[in-house]
Protein backbone atom coordinates (compact mmCIF):
# COMPACT_ATOMS: atom_id res chain seq x y z
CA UNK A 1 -23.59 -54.10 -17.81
CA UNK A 2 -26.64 -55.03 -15.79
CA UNK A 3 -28.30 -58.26 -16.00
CA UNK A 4 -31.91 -58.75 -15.21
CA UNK A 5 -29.98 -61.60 -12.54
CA UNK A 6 -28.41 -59.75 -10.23
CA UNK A 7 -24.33 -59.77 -9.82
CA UNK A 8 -22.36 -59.38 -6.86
CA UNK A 9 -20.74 -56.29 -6.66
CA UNK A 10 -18.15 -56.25 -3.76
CA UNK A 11 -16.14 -53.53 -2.19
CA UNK A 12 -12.53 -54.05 -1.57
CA UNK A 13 -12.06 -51.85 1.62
CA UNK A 14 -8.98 -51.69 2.90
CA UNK A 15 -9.89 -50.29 6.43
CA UNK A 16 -11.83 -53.54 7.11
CA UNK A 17 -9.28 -55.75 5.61
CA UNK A 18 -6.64 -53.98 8.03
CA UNK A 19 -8.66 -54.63 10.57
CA UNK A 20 -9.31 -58.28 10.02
CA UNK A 21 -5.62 -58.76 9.13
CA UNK A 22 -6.55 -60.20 5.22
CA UNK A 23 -4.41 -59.53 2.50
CA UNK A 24 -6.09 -58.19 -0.92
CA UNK A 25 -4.11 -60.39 -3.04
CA UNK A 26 -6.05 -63.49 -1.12
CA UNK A 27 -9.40 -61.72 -1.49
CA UNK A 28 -8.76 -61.11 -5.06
CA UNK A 29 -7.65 -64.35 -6.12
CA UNK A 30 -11.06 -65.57 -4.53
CA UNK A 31 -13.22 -63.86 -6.18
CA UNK A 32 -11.27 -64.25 -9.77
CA UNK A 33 -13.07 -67.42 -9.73
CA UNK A 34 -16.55 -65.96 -9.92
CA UNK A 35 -16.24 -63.39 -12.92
CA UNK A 36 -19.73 -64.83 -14.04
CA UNK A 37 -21.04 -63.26 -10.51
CA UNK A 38 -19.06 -60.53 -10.51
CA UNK A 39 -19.07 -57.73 -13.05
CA UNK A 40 -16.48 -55.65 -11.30
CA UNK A 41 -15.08 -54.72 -7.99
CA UNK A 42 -14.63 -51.16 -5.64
CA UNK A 43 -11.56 -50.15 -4.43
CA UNK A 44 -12.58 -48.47 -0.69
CA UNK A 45 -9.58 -47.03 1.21
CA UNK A 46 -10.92 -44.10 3.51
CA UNK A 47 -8.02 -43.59 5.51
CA UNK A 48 -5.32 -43.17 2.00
CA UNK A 49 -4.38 -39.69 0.80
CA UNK A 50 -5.39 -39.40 -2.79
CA UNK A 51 -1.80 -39.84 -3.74
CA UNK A 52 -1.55 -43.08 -1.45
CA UNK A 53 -4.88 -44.33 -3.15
CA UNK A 54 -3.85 -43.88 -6.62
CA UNK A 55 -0.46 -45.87 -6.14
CA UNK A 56 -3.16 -48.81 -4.71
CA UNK A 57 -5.36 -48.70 -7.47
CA UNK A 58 -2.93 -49.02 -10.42
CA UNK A 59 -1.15 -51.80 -8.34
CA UNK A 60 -4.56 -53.42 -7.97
CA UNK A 61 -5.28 -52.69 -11.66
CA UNK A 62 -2.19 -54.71 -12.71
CA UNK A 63 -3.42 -57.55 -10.75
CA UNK A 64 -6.79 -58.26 -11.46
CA UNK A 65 -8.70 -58.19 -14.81
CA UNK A 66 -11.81 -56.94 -12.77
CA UNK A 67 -13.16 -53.29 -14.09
CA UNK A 68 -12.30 -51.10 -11.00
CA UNK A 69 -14.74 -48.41 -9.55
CA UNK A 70 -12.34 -46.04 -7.42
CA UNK A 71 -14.34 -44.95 -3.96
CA UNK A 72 -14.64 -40.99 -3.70
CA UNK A 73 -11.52 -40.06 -5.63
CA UNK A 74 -13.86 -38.85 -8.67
CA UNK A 75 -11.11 -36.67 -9.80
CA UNK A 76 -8.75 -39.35 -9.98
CA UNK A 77 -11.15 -41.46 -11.99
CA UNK A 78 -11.58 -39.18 -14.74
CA UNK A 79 -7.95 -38.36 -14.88
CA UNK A 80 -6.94 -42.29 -15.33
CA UNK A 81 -10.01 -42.70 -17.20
CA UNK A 82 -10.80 -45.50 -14.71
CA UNK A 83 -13.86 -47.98 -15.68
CA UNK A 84 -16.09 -46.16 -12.81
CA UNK A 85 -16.54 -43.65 -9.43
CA UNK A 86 -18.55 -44.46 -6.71
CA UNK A 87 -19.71 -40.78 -5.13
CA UNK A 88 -21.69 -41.30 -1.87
CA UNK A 89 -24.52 -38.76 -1.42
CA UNK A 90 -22.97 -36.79 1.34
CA UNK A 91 -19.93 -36.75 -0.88
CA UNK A 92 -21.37 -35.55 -3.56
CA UNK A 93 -23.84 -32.74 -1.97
CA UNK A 94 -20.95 -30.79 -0.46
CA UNK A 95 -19.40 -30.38 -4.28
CA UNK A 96 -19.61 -27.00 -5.33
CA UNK A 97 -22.12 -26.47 -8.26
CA UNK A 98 -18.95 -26.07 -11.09
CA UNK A 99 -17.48 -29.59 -9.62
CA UNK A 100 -20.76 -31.17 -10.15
CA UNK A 101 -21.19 -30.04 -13.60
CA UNK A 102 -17.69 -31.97 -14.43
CA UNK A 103 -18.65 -35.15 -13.12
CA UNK A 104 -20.29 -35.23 -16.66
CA UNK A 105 -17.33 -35.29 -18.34
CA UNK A 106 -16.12 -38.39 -18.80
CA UNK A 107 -17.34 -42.17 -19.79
CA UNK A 108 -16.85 -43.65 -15.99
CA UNK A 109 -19.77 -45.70 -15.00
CA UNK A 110 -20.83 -43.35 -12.30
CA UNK A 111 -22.17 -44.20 -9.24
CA UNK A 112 -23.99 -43.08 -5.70
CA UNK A 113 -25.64 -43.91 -2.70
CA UNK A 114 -29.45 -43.43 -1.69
CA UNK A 115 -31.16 -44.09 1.54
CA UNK A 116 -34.92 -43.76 0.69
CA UNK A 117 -37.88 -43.80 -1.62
CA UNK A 118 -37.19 -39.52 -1.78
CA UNK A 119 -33.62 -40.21 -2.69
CA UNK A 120 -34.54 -42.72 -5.31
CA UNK A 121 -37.13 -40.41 -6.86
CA UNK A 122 -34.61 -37.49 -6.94
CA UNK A 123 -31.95 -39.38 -8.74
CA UNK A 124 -30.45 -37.25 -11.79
CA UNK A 125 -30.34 -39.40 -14.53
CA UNK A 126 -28.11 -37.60 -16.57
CA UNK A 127 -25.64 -38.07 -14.23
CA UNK A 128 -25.83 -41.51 -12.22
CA UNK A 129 -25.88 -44.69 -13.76
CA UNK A 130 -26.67 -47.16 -10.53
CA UNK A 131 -27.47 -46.31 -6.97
CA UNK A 132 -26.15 -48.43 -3.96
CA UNK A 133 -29.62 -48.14 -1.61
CA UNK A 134 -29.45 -49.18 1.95
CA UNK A 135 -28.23 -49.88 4.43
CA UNK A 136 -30.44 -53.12 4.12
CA UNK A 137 -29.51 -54.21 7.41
CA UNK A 138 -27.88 -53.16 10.40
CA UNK A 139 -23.86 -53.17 9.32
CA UNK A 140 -20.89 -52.71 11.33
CA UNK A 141 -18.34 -52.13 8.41
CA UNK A 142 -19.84 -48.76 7.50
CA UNK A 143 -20.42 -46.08 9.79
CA UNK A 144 -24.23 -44.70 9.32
CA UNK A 145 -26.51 -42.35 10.53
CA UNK A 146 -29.29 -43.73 7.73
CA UNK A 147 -32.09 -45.46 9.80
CA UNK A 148 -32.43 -49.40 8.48
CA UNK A 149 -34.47 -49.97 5.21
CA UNK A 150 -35.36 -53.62 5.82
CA UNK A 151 -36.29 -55.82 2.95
CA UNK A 152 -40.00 -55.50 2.06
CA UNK A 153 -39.35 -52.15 0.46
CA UNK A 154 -37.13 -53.22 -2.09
CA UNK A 155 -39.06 -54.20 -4.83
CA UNK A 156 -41.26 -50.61 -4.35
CA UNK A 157 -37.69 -49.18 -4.59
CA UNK A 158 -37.03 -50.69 -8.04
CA UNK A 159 -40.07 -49.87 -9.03
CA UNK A 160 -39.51 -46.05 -8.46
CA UNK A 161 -35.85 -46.09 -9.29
CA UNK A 162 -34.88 -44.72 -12.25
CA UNK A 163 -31.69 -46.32 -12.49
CA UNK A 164 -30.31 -49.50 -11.55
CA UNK A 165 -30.01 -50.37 -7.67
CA UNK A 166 -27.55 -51.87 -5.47
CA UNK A 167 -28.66 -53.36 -2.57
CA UNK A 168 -26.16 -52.76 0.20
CA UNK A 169 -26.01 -52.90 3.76
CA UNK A 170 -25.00 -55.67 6.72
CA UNK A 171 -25.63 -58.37 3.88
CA UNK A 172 -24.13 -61.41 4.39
CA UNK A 173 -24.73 -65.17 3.21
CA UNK A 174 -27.35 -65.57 6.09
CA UNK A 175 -29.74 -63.02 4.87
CA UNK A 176 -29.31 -62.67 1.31
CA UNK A 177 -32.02 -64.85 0.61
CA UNK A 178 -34.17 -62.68 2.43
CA UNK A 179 -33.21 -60.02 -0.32
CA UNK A 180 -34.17 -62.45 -2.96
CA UNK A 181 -37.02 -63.58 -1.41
CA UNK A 182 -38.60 -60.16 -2.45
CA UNK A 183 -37.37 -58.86 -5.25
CA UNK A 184 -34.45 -58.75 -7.83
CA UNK A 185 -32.31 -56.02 -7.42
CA UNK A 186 -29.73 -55.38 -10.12
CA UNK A 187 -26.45 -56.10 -7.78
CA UNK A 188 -25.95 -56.68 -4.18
CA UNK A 189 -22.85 -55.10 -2.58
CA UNK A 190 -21.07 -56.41 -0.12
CA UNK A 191 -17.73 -55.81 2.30
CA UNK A 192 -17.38 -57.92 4.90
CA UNK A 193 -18.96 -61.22 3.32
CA UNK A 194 -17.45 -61.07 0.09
CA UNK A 195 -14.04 -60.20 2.10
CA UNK A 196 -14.14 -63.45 4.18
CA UNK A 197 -13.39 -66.56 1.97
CA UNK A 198 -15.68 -68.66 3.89
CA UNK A 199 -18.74 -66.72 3.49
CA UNK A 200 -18.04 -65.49 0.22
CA UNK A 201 -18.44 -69.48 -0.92
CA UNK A 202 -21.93 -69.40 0.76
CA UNK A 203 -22.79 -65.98 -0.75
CA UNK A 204 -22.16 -67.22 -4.32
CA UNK A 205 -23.79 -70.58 -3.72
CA UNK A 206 -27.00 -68.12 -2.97
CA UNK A 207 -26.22 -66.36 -5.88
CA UNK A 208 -26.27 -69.80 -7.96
CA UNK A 209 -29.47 -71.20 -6.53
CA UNK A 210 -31.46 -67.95 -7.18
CA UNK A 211 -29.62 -68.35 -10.89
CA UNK A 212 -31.11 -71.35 -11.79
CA UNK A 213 -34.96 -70.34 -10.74
């Protein structure tokens, strides 16, 4: 599932392709290209009502032979025994004690977010199986309180991690070399960059040089 080269893992978020007036189909049908990249994709969609969300992801899951992780609808997951759930930290804190205990119960590849060396160390490993950690850079596409990590702590962060990490985090095909440039992360997430066909092609031809190293 993870390579020692890192994949690109990128988030399908329907806010920010709403916003930017991009259909999914388009983005999809650009990254079914790059399945050697690309081990599977996110499905993001903040502003859907679980309902809404579910009727998305099973159209989504028709189209694409991509392994979905569903954003936040953990519930959902387990009930379509989807490949994965992404549960942010925030998310995941305010769970009551009994509906943290079932996130167990399933085979999803589970997922969550951490913004520091602390978080890293605290991970449960019984319970997560990769950690997006950022934000990396300054980003516009999520909102953040998290202070910016920068790039020279990475490879301390892997080092402490017990799980695999996700770089994530106002990356785009201009700085992503400054990611690699440090260390090797596991994946590198991405919304806005992988969204946009035009830098997606420079992110992967990134991805391909640091491949071939």
């Amino acid at each position: 599932m993870f390579s020692e080269i890192p994949g690109l893992y990128p988030i399908l978020d329907f806010s920010f392709l709403n916003r930017e007036g991009l259909k999914w189909e388009d983005v999809l049908k650009t990254w079914e290209a790059y399945k050697e990249v690309i081990p599977f994709i996110q499905l993001r969609a903040k502003d859907l009502s679980e309902t809404d969300y579910e009727k998305t992801y099973l159209k989504i899951k028709e189209s694409t032979a991509f392994p979905i992780i569903i954003n936040d609808f953990y519930e959902l997951a387990i009930r379509l025994k989807a490949f994965g759930f992404h549960l942010g930290k925030e998310e995941y804190e305010a769970l009551s004690p009994k509906e943290k205990d079932s996130l167990k119960e399933n085979t999803c590849l589970r997922g969550t977010s951490s913004h520091s060396l602390k978080d890293l160390e605290e991970l449960d490993t019984s319970l997560w199986h990769y950690t997006g950690f950022g934000p990396i850079f300054p980003t516009s596409s999520k909102k953040t309180s998290y202070p910016v990590l920068g790039t020279q702590i990475i490879k301390e962060a892997i080092k402490i991690s017990p799980i695999p990490i996700t770089c994530i985090g106002g990356i785009n095909e201009m700085n992503l070399q400054e990611i690699f440039q440090y260390s090797s992360p596991s994946m590198i997430t991405c919304i806005e960059a992988a969204c946009k066909e035009e830098s997606f092609y420079q992110l992967i031809k990134v991805f391909k040089t640091f491949q071939k190293r």
